[in-house]
Protein backbone atom coordinates (compact mmCIF):
# COMPACT_ATOMS: atom_id res chain seq x y z
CA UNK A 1 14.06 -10.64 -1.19
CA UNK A 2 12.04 -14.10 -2.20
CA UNK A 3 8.73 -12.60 -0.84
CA UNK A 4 9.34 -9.16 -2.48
CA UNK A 5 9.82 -11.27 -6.40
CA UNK A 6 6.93 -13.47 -5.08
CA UNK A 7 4.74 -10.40 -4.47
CA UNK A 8 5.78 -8.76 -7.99
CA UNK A 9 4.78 -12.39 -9.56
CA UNK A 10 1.93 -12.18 -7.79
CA UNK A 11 0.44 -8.45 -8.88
CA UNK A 12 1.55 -9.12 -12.08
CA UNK A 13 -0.62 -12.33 -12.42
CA UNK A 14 -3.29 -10.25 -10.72
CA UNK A 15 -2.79 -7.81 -13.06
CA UNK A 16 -3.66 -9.81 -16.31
CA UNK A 17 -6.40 -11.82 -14.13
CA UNK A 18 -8.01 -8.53 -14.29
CA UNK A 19 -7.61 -7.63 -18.01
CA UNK A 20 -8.92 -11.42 -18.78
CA UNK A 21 -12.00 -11.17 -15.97
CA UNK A 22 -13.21 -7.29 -17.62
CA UNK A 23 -12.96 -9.08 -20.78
CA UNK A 24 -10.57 -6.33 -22.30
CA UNK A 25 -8.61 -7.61 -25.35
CA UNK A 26 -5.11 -8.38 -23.70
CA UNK A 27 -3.55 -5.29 -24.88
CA UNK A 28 -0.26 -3.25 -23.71
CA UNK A 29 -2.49 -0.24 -23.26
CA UNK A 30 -4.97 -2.06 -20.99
CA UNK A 31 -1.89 -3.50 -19.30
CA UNK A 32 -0.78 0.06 -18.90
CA UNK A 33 -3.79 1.36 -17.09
CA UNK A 34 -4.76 -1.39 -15.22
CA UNK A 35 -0.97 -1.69 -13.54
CA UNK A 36 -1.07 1.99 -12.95
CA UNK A 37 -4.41 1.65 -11.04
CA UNK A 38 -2.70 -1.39 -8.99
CA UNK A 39 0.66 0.03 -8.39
CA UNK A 40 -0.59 3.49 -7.31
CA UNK A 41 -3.17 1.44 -5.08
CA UNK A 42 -0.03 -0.72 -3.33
CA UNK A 43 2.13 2.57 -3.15
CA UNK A 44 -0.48 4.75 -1.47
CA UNK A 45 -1.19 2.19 0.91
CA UNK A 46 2.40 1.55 1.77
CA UNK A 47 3.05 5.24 2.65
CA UNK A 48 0.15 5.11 4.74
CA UNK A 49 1.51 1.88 6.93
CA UNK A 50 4.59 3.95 6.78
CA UNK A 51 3.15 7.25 8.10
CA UNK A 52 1.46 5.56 11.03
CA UNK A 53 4.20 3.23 11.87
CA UNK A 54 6.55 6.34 12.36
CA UNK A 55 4.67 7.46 14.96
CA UNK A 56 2.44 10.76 13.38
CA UNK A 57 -0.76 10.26 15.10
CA UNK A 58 0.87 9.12 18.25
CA UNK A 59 0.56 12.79 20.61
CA UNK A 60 -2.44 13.83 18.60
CA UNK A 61 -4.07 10.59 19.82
CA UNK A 62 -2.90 10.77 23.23
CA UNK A 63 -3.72 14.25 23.22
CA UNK A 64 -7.51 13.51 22.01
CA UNK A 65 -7.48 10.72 25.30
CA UNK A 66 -6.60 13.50 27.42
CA UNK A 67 -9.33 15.26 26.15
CA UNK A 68 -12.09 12.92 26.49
CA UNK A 69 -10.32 11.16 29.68
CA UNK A 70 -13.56 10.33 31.83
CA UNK A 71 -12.79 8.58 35.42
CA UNK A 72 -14.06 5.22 33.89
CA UNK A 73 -11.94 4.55 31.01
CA UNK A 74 -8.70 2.82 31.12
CA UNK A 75 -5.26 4.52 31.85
CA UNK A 76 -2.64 5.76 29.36
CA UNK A 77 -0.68 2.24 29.84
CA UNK A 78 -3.25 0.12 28.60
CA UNK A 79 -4.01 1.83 25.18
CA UNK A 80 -1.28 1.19 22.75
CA UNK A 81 -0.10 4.01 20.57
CA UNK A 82 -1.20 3.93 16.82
CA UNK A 83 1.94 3.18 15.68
CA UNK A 84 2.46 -0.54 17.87
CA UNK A 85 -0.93 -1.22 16.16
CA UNK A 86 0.36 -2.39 12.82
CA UNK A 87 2.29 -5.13 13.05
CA UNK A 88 3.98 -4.96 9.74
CA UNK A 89 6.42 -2.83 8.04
CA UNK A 90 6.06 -0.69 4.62
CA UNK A 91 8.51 -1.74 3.11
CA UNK A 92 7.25 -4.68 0.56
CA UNK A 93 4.05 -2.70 -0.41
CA UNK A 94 6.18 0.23 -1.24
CA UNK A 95 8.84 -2.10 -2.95
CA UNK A 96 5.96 -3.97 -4.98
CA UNK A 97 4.38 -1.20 -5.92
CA UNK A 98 6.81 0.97 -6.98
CA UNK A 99 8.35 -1.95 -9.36
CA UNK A 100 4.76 -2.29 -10.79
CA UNK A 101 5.03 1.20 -11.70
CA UNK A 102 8.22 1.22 -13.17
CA UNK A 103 6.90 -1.74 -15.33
CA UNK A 104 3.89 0.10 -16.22
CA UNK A 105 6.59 3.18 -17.12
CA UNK A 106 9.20 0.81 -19.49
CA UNK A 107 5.43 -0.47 -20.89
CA UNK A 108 4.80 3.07 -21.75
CA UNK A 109 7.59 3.79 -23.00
CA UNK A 110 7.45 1.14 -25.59
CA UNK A 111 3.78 2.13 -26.81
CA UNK A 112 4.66 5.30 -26.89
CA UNK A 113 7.78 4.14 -29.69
């Protein structure tokens, strides 16, 4: 729970970083867009660490071994599957990202009123 507020604190600094560094005028509308662009960024990529880590592309990657299996490559047991390759879980991205949407929603919201 610490890393996961450290992590929002963190995008969120990023976040006006980047509105100070494009040399926008610090503005709830540039906040807006430029926390949709990061949250959508740290959400896509955390369903994509969650789709391999479930174990998707495990048989069509064994099945594409099989395939191009040749007497001199290594056997089955040596190769991990795609899924052992990433050693961390989805969970934070997808947590960070989707608060840095709903923050980018409730900012919305109020420029909208």
């Amino acid at each position: 729970m610490k890393k996961t507020i450290i992590g929002i604190l963190i995008i969120q600094g990023i976040i006006f970083l980047t509105i100070f560094f494009r040399s926008e005028n610090l503005s709830l509308l540039s906040y807006i867009n430029i926390s949709f662009a990061y949250g959508g960024i740290l959400v896509f990529f955390g369903l994509w660490v969650f789709v391999i880590r479930n174990g998707v592309f495990d048989i069509f990657a064994m099945s594409m071994r099989k395939i191009f299996k040749t007497k001199t490559t290594m056997e089955d047991d040596e190769i991990r599957p795609p899924s052992e390759l990433l050693p961390f879980s989805s969970a934070p991205l997808l947590i960070i990202g989707v608060v840095t949407l709903i923050l980018m929603g409730i900012s919305l919201i109020i420029y909208e009123l």
